[in-house]
C-alpha atoms as a PDB file:
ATOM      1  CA  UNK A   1     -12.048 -13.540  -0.446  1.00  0.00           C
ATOM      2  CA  UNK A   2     -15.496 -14.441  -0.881  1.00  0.00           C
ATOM      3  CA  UNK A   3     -15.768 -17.569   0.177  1.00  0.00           C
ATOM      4  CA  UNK A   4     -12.944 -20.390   1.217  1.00  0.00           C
ATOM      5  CA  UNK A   5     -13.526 -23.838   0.445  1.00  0.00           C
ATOM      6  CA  UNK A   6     -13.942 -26.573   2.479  1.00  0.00           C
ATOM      7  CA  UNK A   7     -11.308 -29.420   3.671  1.00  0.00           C
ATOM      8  CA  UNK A   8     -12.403 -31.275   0.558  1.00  0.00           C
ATOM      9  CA  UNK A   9     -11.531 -28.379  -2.248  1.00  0.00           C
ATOM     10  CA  UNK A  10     -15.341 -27.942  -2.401  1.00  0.00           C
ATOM     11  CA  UNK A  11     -17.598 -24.751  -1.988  1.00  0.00           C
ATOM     12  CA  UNK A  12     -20.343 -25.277   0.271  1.00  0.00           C
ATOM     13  CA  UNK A  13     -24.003 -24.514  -0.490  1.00  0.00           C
ATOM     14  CA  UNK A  14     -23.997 -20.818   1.369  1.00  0.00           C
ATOM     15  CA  UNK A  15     -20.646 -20.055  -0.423  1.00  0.00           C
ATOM     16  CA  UNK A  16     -22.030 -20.840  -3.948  1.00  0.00           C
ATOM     17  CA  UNK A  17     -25.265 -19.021  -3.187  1.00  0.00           C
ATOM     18  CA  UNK A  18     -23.167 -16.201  -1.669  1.00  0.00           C
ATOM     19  CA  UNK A  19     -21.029 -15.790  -4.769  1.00  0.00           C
ATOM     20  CA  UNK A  20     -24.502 -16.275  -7.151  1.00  0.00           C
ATOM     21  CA  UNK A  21     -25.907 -13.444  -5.681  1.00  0.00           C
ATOM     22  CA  UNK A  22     -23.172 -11.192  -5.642  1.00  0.00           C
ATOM     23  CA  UNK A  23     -22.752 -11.650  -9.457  1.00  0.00           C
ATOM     24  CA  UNK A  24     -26.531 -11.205  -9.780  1.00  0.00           C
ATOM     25  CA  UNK A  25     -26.120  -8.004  -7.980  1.00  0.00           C
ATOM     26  CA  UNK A  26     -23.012  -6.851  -9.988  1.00  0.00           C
ATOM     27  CA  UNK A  27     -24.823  -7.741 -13.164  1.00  0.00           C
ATOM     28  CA  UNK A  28     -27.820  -6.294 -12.061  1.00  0.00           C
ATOM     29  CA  UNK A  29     -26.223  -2.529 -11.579  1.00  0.00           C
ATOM     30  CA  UNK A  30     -23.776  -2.667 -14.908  1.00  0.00           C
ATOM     31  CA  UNK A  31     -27.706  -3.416 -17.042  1.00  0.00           C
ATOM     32  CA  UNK A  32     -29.343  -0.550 -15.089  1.00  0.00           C
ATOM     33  CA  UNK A  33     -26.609   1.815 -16.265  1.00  0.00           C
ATOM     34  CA  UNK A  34     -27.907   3.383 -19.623  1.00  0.00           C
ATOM     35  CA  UNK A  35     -26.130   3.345 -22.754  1.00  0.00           C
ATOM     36  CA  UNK A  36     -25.334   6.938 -23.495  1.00  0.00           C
ATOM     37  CA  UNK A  37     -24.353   9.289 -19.923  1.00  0.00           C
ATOM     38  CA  UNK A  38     -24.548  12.779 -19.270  1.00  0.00           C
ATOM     39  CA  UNK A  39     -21.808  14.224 -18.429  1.00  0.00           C
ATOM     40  CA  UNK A  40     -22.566  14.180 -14.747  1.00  0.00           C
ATOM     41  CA  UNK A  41     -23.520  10.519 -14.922  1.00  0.00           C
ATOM     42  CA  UNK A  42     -19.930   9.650 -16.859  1.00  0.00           C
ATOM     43  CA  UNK A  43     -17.829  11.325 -14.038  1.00  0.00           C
ATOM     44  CA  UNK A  44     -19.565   9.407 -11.535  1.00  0.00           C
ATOM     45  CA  UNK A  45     -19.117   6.891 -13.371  1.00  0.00           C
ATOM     46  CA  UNK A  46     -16.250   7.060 -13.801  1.00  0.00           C
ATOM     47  CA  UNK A  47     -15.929   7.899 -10.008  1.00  0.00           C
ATOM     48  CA  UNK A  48     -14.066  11.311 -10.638  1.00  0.00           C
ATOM     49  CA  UNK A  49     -14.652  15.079  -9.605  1.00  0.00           C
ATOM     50  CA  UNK A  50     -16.048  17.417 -12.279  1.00  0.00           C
ATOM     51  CA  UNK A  51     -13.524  19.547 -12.599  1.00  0.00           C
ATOM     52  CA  UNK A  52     -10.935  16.371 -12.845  1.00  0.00           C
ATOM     53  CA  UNK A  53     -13.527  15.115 -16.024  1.00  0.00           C
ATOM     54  CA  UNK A  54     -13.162  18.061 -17.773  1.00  0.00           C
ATOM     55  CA  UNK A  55      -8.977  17.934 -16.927  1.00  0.00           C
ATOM     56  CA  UNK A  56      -9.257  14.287 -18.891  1.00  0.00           C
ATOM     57  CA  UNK A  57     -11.847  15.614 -21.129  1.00  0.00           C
ATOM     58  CA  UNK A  58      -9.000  17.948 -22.572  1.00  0.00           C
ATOM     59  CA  UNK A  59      -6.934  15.132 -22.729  1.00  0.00           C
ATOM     60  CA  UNK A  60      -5.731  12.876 -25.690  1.00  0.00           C
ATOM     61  CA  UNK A  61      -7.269   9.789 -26.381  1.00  0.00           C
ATOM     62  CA  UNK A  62     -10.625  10.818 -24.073  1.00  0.00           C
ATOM     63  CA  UNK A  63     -13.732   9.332 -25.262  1.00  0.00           C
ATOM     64  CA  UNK A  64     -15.307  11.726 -28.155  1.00  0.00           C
ATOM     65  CA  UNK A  65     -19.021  13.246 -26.722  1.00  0.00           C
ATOM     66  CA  UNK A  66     -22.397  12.273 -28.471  1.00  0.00           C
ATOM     67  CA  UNK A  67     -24.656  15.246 -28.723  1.00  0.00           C
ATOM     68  CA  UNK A  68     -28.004  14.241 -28.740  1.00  0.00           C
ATOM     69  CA  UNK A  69     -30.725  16.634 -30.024  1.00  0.00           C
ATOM     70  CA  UNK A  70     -32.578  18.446 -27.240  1.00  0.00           C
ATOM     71  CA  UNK A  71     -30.446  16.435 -24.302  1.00  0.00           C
ATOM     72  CA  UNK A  72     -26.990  17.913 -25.058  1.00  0.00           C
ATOM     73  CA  UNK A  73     -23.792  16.235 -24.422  1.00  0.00           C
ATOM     74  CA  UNK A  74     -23.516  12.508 -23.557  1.00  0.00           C
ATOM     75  CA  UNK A  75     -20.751  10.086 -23.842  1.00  0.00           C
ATOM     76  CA  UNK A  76     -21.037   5.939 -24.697  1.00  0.00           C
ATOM     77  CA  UNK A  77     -20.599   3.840 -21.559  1.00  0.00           C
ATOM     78  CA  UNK A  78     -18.915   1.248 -23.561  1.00  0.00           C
ATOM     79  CA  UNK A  79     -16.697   3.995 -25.023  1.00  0.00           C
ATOM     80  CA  UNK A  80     -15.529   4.790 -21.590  1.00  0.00           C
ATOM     81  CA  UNK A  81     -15.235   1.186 -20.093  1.00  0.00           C
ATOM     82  CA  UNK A  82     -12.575   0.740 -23.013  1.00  0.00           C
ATOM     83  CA  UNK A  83     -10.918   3.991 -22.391  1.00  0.00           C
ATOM     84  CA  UNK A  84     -10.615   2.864 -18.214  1.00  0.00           C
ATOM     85  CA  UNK A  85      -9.945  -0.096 -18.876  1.00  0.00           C
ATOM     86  CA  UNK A  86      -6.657   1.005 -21.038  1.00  0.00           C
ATOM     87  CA  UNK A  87      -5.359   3.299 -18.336  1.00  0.00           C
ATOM     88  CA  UNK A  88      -2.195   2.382 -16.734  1.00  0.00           C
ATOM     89  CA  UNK A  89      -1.508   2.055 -12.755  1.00  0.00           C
ATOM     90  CA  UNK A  90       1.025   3.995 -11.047  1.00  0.00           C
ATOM     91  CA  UNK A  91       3.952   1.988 -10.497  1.00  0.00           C
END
Protein backbone atom coordinates (compact mmCIF):
# COMPACT_ATOMS: atom_id res chain seq x y z
CA UNK A 1 0.00 0.00 0.00
CA UNK A 2 1.01 3.38 -0.68
CA UNK A 3 0.11 5.15 1.97
CA UNK A 4 -2.24 4.24 5.24
CA UNK A 5 -4.35 6.77 6.66
CA UNK A 6 -4.32 8.27 9.75
CA UNK A 7 -6.48 7.50 13.09
CA UNK A 8 -8.97 9.97 11.66
CA UNK A 9 -9.65 8.14 8.02
CA UNK A 10 -7.53 11.02 6.62
CA UNK A 11 -4.33 11.01 4.35
CA UNK A 12 -1.72 13.14 5.61
CA UNK A 13 0.10 15.82 3.60
CA UNK A 14 3.35 13.44 2.68
CA UNK A 15 0.87 10.60 1.78
CA UNK A 16 -1.15 12.78 -0.70
CA UNK A 17 2.03 14.27 -2.13
CA UNK A 18 3.49 10.73 -2.21
CA UNK A 19 0.59 9.31 -4.18
CA UNK A 20 0.57 12.81 -6.56
CA UNK A 21 3.82 12.13 -7.60
CA UNK A 22 3.67 8.65 -8.25
CA UNK A 23 0.71 9.23 -10.66
CA UNK A 24 2.71 12.11 -12.18
CA UNK A 25 5.44 9.68 -12.73
CA UNK A 26 3.16 6.86 -14.10
CA UNK A 27 1.53 9.38 -16.38
CA UNK A 28 4.60 10.82 -17.26
CA UNK A 29 6.17 7.35 -18.81
CA UNK A 30 2.66 6.02 -20.53
CA UNK A 31 2.89 10.00 -22.69
CA UNK A 32 6.59 9.40 -23.46
CA UNK A 33 5.72 6.07 -25.07
CA UNK A 34 5.07 6.84 -28.87
CA UNK A 35 2.08 5.96 -30.68
CA UNK A 36 3.17 3.45 -33.24
CA UNK A 37 6.30 0.72 -31.81
CA UNK A 38 8.75 -1.17 -33.55
CA UNK A 39 8.68 -4.35 -33.09
CA UNK A 40 11.45 -4.35 -30.55
CA UNK A 41 9.81 -1.51 -28.66
CA UNK A 42 6.20 -3.61 -28.60
CA UNK A 43 7.88 -6.74 -27.00
CA UNK A 44 9.35 -4.70 -24.42
CA UNK A 45 6.53 -3.35 -24.10
CA UNK A 46 4.86 -5.70 -23.76
CA UNK A 47 7.63 -7.09 -21.39
CA UNK A 48 8.14 -10.39 -23.48
CA UNK A 49 11.20 -12.18 -25.21
CA UNK A 50 11.47 -11.88 -29.01
CA UNK A 51 11.14 -15.06 -29.90
CA UNK A 52 7.88 -15.36 -27.42
CA UNK A 53 6.45 -12.00 -29.67
CA UNK A 54 6.75 -13.62 -32.69
CA UNK A 55 5.06 -17.10 -30.88
CA UNK A 56 1.91 -14.51 -30.14
CA UNK A 57 2.53 -12.75 -33.30
CA UNK A 58 1.40 -16.11 -35.06
CA UNK A 59 -1.33 -16.19 -32.87
CA UNK A 60 -5.13 -15.40 -33.34
CA UNK A 61 -6.49 -12.31 -32.34
CA UNK A 62 -2.68 -10.56 -32.17
CA UNK A 63 -2.67 -7.00 -32.95
CA UNK A 64 -2.41 -6.55 -36.99
CA UNK A 65 1.29 -4.62 -37.86
CA UNK A 66 1.36 -1.03 -39.45
CA UNK A 67 4.01 -0.80 -42.08
CA UNK A 68 5.17 2.48 -42.36
CA UNK A 69 7.07 3.59 -45.51
CA UNK A 70 10.85 3.60 -45.08
CA UNK A 71 10.55 2.47 -41.09
CA UNK A 72 9.08 -1.03 -41.65
CA UNK A 73 6.91 -2.81 -39.29
CA UNK A 74 5.27 -1.11 -36.26
CA UNK A 75 2.31 -1.96 -34.24
CA UNK A 76 -0.39 0.72 -32.37
CA UNK A 77 0.27 0.98 -28.63
CA UNK A 78 -3.34 1.40 -28.05
CA UNK A 79 -3.93 -1.67 -30.25
CA UNK A 80 -1.85 -3.66 -27.90
CA UNK A 81 -3.02 -2.16 -24.48
CA UNK A 82 -6.55 -3.56 -25.65
CA UNK A 83 -5.21 -6.82 -26.77
CA UNK A 84 -3.26 -7.17 -22.91
CA UNK A 85 -5.68 -5.96 -21.38
CA UNK A 86 -8.18 -8.87 -22.78
CA UNK A 87 -5.82 -11.67 -21.87
CA UNK A 88 -6.93 -14.01 -19.28
CA UNK A 89 -4.87 -15.08 -15.96
CA UNK A 90 -3.99 -18.52 -15.23
CA UNK A 91 -6.26 -19.88 -12.80
Amino acid sequence: MLAETTSTGKLGTADFAAIVDAVKAAVSETLSLPVLLNQERAWKFLGVSRSAFFRLKGSRGFPGEVNVPGAGVHYRRVDLERWAAGLKGKR
